[in-house]
PDB file of N, CA and C in Angstrom:
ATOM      1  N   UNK A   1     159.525 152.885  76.351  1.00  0.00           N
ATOM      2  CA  UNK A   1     158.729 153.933  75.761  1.00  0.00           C
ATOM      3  C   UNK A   1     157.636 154.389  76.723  1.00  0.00           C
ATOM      4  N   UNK A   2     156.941 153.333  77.510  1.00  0.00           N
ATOM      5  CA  UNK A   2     155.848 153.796  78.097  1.00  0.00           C
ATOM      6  C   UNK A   2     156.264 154.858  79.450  1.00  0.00           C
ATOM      7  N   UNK A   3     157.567 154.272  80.101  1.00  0.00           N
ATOM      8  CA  UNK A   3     158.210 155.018  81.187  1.00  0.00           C
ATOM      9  C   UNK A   3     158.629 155.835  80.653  1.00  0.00           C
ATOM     10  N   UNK A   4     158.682 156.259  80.017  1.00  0.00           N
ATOM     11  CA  UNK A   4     159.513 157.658  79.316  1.00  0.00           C
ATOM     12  C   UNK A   4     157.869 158.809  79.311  1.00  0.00           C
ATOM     13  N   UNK A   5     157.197 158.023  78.961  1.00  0.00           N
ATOM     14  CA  UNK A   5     155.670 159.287  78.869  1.00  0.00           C
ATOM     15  C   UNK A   5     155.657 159.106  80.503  1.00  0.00           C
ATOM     16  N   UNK A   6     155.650 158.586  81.339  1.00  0.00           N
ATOM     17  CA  UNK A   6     154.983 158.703  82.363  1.00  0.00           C
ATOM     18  C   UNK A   6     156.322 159.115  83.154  1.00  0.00           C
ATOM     19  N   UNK A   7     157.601 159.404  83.012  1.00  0.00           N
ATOM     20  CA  UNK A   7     158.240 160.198  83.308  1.00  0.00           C
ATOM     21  C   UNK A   7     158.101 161.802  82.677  1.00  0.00           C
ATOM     22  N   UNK A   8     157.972 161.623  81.867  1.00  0.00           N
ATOM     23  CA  UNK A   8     157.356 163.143  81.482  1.00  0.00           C
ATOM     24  C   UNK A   8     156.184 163.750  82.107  1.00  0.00           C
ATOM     25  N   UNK A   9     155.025 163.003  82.348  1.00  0.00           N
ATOM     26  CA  UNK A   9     153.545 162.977  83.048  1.00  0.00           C
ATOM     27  C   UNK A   9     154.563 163.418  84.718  1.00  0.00           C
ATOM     28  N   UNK A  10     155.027 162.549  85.169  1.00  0.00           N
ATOM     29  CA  UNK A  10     155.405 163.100  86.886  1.00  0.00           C
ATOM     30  C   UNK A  10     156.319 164.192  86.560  1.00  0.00           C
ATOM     31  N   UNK A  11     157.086 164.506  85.573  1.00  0.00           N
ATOM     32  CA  UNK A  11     157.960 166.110  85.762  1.00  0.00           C
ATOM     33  C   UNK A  11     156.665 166.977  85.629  1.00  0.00           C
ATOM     34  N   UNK A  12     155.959 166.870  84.702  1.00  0.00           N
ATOM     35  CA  UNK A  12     155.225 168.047  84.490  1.00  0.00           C
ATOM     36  C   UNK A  12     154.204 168.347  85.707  1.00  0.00           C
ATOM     37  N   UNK A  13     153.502 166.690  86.462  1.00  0.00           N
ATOM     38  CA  UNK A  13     152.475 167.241  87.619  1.00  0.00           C
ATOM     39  C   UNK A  13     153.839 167.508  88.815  1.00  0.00           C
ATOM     40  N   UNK A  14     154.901 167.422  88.876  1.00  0.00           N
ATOM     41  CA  UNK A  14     155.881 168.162  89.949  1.00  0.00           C
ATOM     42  C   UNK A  14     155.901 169.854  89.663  1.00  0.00           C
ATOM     43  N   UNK A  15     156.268 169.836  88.291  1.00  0.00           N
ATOM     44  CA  UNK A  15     156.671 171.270  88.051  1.00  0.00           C
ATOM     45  C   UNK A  15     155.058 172.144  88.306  1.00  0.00           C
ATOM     46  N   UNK A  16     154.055 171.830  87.712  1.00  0.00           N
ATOM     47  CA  UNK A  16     152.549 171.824  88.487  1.00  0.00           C
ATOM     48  C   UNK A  16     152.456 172.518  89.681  1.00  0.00           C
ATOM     49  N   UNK A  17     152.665 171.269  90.508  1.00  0.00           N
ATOM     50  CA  UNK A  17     152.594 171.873  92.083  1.00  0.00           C
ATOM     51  C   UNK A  17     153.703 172.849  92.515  1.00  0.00           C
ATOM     52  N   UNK A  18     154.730 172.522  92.675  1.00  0.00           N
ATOM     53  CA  UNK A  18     155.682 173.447  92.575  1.00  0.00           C
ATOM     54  C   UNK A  18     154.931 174.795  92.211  1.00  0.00           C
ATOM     55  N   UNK A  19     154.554 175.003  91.291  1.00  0.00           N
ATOM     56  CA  UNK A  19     154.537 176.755  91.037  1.00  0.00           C
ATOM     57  C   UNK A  19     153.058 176.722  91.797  1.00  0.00           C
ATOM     58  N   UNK A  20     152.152 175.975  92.187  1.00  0.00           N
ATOM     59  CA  UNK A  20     151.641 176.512  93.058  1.00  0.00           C
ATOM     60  C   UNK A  20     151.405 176.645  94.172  1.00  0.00           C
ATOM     61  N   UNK A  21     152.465 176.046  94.306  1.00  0.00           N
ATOM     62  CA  UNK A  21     153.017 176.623  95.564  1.00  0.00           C
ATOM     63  C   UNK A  21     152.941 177.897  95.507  1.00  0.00           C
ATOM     64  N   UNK A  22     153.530 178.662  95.061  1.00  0.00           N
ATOM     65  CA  UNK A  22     154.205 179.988  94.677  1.00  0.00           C
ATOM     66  C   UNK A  22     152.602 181.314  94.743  1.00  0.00           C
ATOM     67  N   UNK A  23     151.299 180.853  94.512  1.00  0.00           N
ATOM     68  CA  UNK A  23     150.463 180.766  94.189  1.00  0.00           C
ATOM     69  C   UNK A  23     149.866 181.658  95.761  1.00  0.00           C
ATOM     70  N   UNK A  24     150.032 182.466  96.203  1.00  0.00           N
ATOM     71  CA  UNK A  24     149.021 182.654  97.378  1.00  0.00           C
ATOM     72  C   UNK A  24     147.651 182.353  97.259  1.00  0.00           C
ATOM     73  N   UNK A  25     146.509 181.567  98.323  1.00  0.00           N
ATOM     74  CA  UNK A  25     145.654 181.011  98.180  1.00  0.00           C
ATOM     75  C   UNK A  25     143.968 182.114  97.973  1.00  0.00           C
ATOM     76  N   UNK A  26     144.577 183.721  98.594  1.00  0.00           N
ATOM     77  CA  UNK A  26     143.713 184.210  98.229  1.00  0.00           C
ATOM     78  C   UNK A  26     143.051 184.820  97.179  1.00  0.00           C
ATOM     79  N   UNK A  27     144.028 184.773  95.923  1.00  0.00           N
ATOM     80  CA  UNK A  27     144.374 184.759  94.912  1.00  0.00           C
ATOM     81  C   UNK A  27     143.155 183.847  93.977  1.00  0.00           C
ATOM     82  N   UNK A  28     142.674 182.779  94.559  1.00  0.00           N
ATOM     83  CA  UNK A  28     141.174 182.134  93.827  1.00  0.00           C
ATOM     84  C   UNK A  28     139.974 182.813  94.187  1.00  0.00           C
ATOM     85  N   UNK A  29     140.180 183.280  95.514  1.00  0.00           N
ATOM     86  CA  UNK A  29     138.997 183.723  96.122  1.00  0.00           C
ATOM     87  C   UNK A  29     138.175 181.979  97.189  1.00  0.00           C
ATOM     88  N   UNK A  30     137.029 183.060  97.558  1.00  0.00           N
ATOM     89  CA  UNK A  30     136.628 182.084  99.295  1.00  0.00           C
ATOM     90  C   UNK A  30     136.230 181.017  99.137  1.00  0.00           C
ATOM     91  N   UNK A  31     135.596 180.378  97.617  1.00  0.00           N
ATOM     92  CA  UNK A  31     135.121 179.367  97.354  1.00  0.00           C
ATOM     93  C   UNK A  31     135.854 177.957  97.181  1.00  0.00           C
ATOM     94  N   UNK A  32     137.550 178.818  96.626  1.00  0.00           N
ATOM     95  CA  UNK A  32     138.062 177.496  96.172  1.00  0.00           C
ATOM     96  C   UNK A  32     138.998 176.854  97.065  1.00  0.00           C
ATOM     97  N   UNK A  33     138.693 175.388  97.340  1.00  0.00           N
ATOM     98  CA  UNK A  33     139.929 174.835  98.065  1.00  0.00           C
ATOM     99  C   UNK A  33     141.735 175.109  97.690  1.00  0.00           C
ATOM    100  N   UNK A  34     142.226 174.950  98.278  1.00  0.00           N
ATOM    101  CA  UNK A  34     143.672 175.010  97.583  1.00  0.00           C
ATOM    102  C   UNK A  34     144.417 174.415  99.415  1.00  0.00           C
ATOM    103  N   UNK A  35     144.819 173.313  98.699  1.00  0.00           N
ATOM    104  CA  UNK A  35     145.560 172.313  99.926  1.00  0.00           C
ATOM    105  C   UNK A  35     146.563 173.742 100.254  1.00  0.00           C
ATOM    106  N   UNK A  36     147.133 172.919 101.597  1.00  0.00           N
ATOM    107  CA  UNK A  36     148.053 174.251 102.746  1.00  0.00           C
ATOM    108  C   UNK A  36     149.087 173.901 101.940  1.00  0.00           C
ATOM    109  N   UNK A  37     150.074 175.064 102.362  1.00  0.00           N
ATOM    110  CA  UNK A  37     151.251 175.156 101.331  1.00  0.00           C
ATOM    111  C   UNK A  37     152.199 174.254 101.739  1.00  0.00           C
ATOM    112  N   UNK A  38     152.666 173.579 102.878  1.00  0.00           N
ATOM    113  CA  UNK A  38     153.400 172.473 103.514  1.00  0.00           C
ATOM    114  C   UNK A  38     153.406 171.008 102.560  1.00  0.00           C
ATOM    115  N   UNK A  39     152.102 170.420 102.210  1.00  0.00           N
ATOM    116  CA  UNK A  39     150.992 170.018 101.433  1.00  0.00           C
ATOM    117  C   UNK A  39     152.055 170.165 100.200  1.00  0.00           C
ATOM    118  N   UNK A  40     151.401 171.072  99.430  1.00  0.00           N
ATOM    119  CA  UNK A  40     151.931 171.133  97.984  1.00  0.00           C
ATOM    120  C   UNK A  40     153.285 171.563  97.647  1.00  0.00           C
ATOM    121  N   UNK A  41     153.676 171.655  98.706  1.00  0.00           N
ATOM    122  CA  UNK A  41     155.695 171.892  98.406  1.00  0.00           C
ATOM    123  C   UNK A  41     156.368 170.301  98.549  1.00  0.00           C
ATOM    124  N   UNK A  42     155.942 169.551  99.529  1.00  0.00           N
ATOM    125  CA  UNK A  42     156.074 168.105  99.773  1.00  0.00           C
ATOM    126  C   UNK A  42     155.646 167.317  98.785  1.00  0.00           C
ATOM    127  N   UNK A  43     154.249 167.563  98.201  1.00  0.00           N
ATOM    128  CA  UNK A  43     154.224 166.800  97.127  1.00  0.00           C
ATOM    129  C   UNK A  43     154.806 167.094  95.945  1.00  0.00           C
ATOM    130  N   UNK A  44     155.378 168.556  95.736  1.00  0.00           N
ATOM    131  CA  UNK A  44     155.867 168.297  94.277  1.00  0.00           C
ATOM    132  C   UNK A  44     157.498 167.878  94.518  1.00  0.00           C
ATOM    133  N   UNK A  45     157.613 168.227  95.849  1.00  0.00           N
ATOM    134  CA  UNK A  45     159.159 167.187  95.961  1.00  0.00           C
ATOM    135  C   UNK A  45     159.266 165.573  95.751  1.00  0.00           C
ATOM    136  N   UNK A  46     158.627 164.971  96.485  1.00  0.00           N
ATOM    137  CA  UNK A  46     157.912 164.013  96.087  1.00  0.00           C
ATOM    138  C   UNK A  46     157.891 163.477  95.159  1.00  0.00           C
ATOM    139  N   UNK A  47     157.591 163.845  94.377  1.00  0.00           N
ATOM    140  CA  UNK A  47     156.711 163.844  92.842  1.00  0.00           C
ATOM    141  C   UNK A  47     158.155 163.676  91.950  1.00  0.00           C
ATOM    142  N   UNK A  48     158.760 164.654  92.158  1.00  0.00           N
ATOM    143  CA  UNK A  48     159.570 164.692  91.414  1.00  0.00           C
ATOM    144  C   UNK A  48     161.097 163.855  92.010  1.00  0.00           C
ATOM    145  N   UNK A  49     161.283 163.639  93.489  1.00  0.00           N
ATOM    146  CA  UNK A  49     162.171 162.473  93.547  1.00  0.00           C
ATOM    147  C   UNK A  49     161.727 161.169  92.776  1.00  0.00           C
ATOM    148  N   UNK A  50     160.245 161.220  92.642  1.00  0.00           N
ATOM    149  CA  UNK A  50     160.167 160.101  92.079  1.00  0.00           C
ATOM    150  C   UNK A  50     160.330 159.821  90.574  1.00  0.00           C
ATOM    151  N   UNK A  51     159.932 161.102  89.673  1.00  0.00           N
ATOM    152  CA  UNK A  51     160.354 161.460  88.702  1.00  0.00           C
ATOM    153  C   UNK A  51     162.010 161.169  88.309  1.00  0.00           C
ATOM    154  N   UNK A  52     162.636 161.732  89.196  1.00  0.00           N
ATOM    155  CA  UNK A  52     164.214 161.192  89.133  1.00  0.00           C
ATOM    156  C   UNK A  52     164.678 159.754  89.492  1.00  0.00           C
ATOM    157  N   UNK A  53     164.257 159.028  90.390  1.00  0.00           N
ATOM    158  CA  UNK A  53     163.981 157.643  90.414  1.00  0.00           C
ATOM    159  C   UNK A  53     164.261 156.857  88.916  1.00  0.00           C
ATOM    160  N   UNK A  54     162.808 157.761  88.477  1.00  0.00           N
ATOM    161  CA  UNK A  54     162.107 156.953  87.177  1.00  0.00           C
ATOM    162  C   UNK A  54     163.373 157.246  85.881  1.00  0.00           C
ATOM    163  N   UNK A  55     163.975 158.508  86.215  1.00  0.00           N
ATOM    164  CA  UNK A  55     165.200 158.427  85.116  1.00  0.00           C
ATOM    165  C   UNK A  55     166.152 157.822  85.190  1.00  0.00           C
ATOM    166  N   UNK A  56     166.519 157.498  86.549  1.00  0.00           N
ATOM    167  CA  UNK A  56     167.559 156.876  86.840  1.00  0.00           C
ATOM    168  C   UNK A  56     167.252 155.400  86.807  1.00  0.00           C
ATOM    169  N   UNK A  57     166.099 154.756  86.028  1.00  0.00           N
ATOM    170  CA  UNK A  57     166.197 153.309  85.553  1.00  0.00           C
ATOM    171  C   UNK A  57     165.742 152.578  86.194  1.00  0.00           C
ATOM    172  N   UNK A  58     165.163 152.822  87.639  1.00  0.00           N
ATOM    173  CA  UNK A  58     164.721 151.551  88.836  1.00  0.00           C
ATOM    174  C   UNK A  58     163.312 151.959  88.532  1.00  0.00           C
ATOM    175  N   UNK A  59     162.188 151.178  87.695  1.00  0.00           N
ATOM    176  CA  UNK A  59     161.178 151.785  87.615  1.00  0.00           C
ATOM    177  C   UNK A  59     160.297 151.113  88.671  1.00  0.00           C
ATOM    178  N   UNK A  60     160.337 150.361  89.412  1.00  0.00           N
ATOM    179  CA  UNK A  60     159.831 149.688  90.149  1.00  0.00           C
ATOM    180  C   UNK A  60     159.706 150.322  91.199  1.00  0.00           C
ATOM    181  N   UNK A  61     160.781 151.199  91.709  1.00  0.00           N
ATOM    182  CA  UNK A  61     160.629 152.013  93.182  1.00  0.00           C
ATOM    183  C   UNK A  61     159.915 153.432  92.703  1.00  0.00           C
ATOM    184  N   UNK A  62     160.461 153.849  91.199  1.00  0.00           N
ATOM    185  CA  UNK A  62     159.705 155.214  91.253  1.00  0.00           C
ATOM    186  C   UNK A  62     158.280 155.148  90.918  1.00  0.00           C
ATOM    187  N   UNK A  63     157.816 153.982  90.249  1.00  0.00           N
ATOM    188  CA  UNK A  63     156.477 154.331  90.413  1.00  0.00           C
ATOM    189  C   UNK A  63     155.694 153.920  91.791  1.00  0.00           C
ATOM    190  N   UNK A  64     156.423 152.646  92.622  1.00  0.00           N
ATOM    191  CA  UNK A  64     155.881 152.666  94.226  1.00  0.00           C
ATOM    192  C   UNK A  64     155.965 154.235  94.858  1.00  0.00           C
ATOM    193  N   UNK A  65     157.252 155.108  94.569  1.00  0.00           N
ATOM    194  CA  UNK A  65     156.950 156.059  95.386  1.00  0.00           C
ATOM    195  C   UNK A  65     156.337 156.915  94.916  1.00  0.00           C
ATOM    196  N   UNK A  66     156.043 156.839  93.505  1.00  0.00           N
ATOM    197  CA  UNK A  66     154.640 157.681  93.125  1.00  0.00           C
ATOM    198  C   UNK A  66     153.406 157.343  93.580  1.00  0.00           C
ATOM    199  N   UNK A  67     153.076 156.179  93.498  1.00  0.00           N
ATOM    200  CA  UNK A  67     151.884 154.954  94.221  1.00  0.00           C
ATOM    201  C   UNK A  67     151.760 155.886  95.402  1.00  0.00           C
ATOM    202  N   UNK A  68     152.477 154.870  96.227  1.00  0.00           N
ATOM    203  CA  UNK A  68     152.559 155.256  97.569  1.00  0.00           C
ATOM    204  C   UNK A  68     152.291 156.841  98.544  1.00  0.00           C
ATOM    205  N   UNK A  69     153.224 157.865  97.672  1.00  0.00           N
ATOM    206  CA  UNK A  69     152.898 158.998  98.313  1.00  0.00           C
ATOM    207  C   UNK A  69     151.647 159.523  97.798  1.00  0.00           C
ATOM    208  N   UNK A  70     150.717 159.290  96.676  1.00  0.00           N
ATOM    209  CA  UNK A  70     149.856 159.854  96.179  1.00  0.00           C
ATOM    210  C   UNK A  70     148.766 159.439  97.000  1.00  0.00           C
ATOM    211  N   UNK A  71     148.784 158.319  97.182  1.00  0.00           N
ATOM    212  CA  UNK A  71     147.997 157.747  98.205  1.00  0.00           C
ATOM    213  C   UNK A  71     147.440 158.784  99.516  1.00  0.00           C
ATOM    214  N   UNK A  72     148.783 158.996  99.852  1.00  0.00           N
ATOM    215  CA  UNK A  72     148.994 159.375 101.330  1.00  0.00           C
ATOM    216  C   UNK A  72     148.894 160.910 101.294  1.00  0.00           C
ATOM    217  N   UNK A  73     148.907 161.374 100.314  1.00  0.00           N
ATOM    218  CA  UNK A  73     148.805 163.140  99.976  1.00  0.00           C
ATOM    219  C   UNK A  73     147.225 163.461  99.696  1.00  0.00           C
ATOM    220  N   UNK A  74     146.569 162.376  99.066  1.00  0.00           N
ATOM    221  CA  UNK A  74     145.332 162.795  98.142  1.00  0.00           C
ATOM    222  C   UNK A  74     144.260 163.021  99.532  1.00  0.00           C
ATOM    223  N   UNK A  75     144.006 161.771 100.102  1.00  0.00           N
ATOM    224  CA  UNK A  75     142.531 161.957 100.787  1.00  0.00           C
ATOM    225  C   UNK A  75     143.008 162.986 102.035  1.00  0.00           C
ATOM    226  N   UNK A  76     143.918 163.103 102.665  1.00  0.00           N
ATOM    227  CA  UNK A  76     143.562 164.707 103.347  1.00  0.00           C
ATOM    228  C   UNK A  76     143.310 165.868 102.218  1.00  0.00           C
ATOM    229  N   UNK A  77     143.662 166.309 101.292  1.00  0.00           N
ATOM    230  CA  UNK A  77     143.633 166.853 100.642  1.00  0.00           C
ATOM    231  C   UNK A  77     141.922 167.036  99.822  1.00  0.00           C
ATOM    232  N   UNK A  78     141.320 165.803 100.518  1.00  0.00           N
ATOM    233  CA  UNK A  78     140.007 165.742  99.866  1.00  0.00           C
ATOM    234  C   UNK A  78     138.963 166.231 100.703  1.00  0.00           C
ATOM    235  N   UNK A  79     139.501 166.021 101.661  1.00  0.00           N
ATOM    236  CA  UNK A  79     138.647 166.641 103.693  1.00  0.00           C
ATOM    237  C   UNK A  79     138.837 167.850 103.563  1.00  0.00           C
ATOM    238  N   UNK A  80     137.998 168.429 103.668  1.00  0.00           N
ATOM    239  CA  UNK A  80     137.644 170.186 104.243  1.00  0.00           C
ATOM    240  C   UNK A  80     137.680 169.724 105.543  1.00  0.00           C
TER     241      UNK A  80
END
């Protein structure tokens, strides 16, 4: 039960990034950050291999590769 919400939680922050991707950045205006688009196309792939992982029953690797890449995506993403 609990992997089933938190498979739902990683489709929805994949499908998330994904569309903003789609999102041109000038579109917020000069103030707001918005990670480079390389950045947020990788992570919602990412995101969502791991999402598929997590359906396919090995919950142990999909939440490491949720772990793991979030890790590694977040703090550049936090640096101006």
């Amino acid at each position: 039960m609990y992997f089933d919400f938190v498979l739902l939680v990683m489709k929805c922050v994949a499908y998330l990034v994904a569309t903003s991707a789609l999102v041109p950045p000038a579109v917020l205006g000069q103030g707001t950050y918005f990670p480079p688009y390389l950045q947020r196309v990788g992570f919602s792939v990412v995101f969502g291999g791991a999402a598929y992982v997590l359906a396919a029953g090995d919950h142990r690797n999909g939440s490491g590769i949720a772990t793991g890449m979030s890790i590694q995506f977040l703090p550049p993403s936090l640096v101006r």
